[in-house]
Protein backbone atom coordinates (compact mmCIF):
# COMPACT_ATOMS: atom_id res chain seq x y z
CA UNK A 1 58.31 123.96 26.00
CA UNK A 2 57.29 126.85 28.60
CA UNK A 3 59.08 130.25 27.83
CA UNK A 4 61.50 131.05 30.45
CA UNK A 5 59.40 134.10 32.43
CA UNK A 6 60.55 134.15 35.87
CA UNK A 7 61.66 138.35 35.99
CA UNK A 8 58.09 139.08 34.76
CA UNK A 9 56.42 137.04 37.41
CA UNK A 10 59.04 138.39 39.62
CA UNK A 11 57.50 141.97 38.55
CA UNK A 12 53.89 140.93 40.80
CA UNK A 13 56.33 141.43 43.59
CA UNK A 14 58.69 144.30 42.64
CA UNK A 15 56.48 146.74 41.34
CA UNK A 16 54.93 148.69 44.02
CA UNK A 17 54.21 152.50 43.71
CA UNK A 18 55.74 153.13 47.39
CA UNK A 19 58.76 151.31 46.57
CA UNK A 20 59.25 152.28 43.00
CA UNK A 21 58.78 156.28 43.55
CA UNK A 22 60.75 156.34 46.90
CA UNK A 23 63.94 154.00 46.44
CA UNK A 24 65.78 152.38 43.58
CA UNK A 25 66.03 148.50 43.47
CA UNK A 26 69.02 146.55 42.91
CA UNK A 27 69.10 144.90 39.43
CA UNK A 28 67.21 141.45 38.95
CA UNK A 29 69.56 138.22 38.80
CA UNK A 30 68.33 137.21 35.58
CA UNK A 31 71.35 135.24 34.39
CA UNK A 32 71.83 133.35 37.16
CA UNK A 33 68.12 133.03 37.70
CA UNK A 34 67.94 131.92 33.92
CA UNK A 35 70.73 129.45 34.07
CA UNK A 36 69.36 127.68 37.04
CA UNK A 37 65.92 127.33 35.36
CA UNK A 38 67.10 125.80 32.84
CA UNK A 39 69.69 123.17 34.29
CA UNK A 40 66.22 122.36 36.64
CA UNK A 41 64.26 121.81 33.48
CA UNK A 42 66.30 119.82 31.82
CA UNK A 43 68.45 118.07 34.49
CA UNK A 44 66.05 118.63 37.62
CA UNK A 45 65.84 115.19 39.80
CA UNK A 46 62.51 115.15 41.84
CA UNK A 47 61.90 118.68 41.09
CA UNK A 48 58.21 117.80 40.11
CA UNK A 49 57.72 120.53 37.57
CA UNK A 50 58.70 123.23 39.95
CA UNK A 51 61.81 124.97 38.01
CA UNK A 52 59.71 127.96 37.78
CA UNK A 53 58.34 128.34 41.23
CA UNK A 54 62.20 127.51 42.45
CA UNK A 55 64.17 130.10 40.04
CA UNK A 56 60.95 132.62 41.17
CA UNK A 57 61.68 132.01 45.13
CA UNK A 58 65.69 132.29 44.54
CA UNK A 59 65.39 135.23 42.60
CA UNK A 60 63.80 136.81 45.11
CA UNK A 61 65.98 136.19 47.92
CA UNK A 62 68.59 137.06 45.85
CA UNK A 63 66.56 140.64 45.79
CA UNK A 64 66.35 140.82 49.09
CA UNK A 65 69.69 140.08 49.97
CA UNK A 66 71.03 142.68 47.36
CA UNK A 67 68.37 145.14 48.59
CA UNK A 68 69.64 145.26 52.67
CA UNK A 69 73.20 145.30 51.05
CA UNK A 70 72.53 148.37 49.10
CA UNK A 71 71.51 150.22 52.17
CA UNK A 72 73.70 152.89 52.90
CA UNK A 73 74.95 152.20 56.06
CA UNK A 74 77.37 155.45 56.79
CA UNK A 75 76.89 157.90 59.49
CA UNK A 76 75.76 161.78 59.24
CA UNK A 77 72.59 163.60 58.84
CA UNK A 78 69.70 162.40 56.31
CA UNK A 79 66.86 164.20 54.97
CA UNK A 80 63.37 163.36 54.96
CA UNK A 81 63.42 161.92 51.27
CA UNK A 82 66.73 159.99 51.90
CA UNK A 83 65.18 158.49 55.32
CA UNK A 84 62.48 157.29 53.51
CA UNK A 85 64.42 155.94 50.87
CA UNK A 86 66.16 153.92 53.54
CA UNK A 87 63.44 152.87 55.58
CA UNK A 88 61.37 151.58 52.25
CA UNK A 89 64.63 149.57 51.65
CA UNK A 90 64.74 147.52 54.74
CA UNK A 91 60.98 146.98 54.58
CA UNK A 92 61.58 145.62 50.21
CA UNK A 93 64.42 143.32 51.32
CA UNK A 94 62.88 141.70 54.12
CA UNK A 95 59.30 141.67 51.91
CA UNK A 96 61.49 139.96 48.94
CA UNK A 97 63.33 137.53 51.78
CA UNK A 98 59.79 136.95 53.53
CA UNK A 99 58.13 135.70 50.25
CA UNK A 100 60.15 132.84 49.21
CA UNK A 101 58.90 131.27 52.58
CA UNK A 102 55.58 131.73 51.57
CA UNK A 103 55.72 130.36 47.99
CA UNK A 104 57.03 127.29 49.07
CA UNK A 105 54.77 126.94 51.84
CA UNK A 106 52.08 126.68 49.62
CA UNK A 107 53.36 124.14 47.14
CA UNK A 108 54.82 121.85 49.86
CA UNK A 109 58.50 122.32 48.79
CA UNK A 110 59.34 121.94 52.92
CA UNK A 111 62.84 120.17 51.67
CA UNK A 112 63.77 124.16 49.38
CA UNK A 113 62.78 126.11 52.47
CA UNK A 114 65.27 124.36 54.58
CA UNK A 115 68.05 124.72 51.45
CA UNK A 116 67.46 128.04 50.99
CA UNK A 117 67.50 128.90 54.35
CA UNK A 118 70.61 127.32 55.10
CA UNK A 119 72.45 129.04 52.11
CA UNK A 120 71.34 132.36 53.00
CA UNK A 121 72.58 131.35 56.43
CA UNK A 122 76.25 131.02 54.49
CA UNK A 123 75.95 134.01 53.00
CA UNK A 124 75.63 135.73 56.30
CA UNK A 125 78.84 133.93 57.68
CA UNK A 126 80.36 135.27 54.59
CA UNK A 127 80.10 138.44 54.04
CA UNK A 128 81.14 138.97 57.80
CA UNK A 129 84.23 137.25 56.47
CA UNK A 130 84.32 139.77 54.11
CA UNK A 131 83.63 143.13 55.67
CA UNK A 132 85.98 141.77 58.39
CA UNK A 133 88.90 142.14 55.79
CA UNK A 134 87.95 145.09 54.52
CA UNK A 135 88.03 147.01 57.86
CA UNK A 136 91.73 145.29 58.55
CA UNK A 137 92.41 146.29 54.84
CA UNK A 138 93.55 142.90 54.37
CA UNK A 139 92.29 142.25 50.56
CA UNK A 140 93.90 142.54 47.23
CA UNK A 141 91.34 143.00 44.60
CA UNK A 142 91.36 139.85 42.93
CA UNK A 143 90.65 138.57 46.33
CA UNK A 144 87.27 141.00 46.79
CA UNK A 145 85.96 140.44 43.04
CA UNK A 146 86.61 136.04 44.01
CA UNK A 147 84.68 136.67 47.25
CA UNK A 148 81.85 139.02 45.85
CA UNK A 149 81.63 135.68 43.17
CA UNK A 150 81.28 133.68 45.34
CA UNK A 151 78.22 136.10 47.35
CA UNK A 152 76.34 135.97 44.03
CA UNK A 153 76.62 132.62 43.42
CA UNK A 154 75.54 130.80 47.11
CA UNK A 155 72.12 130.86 47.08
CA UNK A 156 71.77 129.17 43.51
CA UNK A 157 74.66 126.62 44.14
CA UNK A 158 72.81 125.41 47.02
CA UNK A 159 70.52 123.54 43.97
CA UNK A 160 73.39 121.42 42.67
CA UNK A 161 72.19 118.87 45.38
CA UNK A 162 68.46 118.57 43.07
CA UNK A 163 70.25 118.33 39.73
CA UNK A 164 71.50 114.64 38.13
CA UNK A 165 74.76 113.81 39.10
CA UNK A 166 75.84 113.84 35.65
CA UNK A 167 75.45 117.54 35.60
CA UNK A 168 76.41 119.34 38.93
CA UNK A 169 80.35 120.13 38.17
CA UNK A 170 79.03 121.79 34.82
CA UNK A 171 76.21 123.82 36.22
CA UNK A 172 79.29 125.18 39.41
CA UNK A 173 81.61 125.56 36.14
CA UNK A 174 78.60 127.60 34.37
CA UNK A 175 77.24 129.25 37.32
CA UNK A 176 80.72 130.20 38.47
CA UNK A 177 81.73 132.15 35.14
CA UNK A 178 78.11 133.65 35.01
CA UNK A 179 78.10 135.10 38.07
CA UNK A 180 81.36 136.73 37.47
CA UNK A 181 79.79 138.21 34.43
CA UNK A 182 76.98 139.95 36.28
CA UNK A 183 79.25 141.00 39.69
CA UNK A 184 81.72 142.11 36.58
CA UNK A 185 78.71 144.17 35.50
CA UNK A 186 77.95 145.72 38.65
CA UNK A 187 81.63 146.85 39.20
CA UNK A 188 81.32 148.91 36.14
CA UNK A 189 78.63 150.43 37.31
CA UNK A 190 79.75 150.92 40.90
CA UNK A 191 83.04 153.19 39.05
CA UNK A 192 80.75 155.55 37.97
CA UNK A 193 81.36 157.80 41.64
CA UNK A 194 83.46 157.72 44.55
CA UNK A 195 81.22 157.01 46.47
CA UNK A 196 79.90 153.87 45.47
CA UNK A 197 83.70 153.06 44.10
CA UNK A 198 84.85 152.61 47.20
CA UNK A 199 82.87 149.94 47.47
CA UNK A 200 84.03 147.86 45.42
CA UNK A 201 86.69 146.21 43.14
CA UNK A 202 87.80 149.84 41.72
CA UNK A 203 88.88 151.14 44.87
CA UNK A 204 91.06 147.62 45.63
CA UNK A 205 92.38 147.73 42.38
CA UNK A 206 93.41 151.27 42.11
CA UNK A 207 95.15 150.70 45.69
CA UNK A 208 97.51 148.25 44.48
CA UNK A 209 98.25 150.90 41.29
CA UNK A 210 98.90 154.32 42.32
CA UNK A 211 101.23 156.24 44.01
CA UNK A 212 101.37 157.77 47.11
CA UNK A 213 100.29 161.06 46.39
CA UNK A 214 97.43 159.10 44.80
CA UNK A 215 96.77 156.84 47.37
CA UNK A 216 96.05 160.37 49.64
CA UNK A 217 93.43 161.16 47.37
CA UNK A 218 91.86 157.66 47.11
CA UNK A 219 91.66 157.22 50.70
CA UNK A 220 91.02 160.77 51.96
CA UNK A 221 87.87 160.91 53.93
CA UNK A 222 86.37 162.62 51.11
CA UNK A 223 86.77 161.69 47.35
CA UNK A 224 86.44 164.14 44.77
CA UNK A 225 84.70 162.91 41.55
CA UNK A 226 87.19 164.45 39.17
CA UNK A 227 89.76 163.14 40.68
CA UNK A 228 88.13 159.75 41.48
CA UNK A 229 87.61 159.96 37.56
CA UNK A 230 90.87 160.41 36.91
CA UNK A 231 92.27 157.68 38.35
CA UNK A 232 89.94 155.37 37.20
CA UNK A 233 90.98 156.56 33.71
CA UNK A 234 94.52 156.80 34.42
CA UNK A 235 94.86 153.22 35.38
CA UNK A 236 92.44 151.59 33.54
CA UNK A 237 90.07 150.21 35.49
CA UNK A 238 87.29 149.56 33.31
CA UNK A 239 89.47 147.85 30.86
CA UNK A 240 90.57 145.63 33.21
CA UNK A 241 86.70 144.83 34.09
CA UNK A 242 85.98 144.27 30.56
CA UNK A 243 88.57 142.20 30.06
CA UNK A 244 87.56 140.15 32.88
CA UNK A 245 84.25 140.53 31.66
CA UNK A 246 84.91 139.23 27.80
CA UNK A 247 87.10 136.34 29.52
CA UNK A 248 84.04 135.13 31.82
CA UNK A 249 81.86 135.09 28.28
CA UNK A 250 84.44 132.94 26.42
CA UNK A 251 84.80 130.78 29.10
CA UNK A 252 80.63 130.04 29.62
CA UNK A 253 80.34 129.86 26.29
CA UNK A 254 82.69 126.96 26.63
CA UNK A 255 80.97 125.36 28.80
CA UNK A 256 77.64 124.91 27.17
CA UNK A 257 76.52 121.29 27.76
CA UNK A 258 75.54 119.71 23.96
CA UNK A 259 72.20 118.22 26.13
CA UNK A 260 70.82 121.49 26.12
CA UNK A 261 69.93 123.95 23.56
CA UNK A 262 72.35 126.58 22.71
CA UNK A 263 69.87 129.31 21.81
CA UNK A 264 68.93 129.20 25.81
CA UNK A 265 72.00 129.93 26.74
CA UNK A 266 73.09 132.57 24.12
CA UNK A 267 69.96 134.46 25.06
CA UNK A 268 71.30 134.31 28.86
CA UNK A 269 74.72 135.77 27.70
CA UNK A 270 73.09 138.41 25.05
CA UNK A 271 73.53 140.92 28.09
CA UNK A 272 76.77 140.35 29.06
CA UNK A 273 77.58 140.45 25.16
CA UNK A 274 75.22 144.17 24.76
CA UNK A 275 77.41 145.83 27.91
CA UNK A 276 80.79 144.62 26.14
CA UNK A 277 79.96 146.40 22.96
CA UNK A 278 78.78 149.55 24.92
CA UNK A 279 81.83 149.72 27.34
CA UNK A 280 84.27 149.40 24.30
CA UNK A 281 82.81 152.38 22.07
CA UNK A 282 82.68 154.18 25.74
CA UNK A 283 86.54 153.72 26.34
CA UNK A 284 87.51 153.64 23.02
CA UNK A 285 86.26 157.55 22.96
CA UNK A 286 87.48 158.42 26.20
């Protein structure tokens, strides 16, 4: 059976100098990219041998997508390196949004282009959705970390459609709890600062937690990071992640259709499974 390789042919596209020495990339998709891959090898329907070529295009939409998201899109003055960090930004997500076109092109998969295009199409619509209630500060955070799921998982649901019948409410049920596990992943990581934690699920959840003299500090114009870390500490906001987190695991591992071999899948979740062990001797220490 072919190795599963998709993030190092993925690299032939990442890894330019200009882009790699002026900007930082979002992180690749590999679990989801993984998990479709494999439901397309072994449960593809008129997929011709292309679950490699189809996880490669997807993952790098997926890049693309996550790359114009990442761009900072505040007001106030920039310097030269930051500017070019920016503009090298726009020009990698709409390079990594551009290719997927041309992949397909090539092999004839006419029918993908159109699926992918439409899902990235739904994407759009929803994360208008989304902003839209976070301006109105109408969102609890369970109700940001369901939507940001749901973000992460569009453009690789869009595939259920090419998979046996048999199969398509497992790989949802899988791709659902696996994309929780990496979104979990990037909320951890987004708690790190104010500023990027008030992006995300730690600023929603902290919201709903503190106190009013808090809630002046969260959602004064400017955050301090001591402070920001002491909330997040005081509340317990990575704990609540990794509990999500460890929940999401259990319930993919769950899941697991017999059909397929486990050792695929356990090598998808060995990630999810590293960051758990990490975060736990992190917060157990303080």
């Amino acid at each position: 059976m072919k190795p599963y390789r998709v993030p190092q042919l993925a690299e032939k596209y990442m890894n330019y100098d200009m882009i790699q020495n002026h900007t930082q990339l979002p992180s690749f998709p590999d679990a989801r990219v993984h998990l479709l891959y494999i439901f397309l090898k072994n449960s593809g329907r008129n997929t011709a041998d292309q679950e490699e070529l189809y996880a490669l295009v997807t993952s790098l939409v997926q890049l693309g997508l996550d790359t114009h998201e990442s761009i900072d899109a505040t007001t106030g003055s920039r310097g030269e390196s930051q500017m070019r960090s920016l503009q090298l930004k726009v020009l990698a997500g709409d390079y990594f949004s551009g290719r997927f076109y041309q992949l397909l092109a090539q092999s004839g998969s006419i029918s993908v282009i159109s699926l992918l295009g439409r899902a990235v199409s739904d994407v759009n619509v929803m994360k208008m959705n989304l902003y839209s209630k976070m301006r109105e500060m109408k969102l609890t955070a369970e109700e940001y970390l369901k939507h940001m799921v749901q973000l992460n998982m569009q453009l690789f649901l869009s595939f259920a459609s090419l998979l046996e019948e048999a199969v398509q409410d497992n790989f949802k049920a899988l791709l659902t709890q696996v994309s929780q596990c990496e979104t979990l992943i990037r909320e951890m990581d987004r708690c790190s600062s104010p500023e990027t934690g008030r992006q995300g699920y730690g600023y929603w959840y902290l919201l709903e937690q503190v106190n009013d003299e808090e809630r002046r500090l969260l959602t004064g114009d400017k955050s301090d990071a001591k402070d920001w870390r002491k909330l997040v500490l005081k509340h317990k906001v990575m704990e609540r992640l990794l509990d999500k987190l460890r929940e999401s695991v259990q319930a993919a591992r769950q899941l697991i259709p017999g059909r397929h071999p486990e050792g695929q899948f356990e090598l998808m979740l060995e990630p999810f499974l590293k960051r758990l062990g990490t975060y736990r001797t992190v917060v157990s220490e303080g």
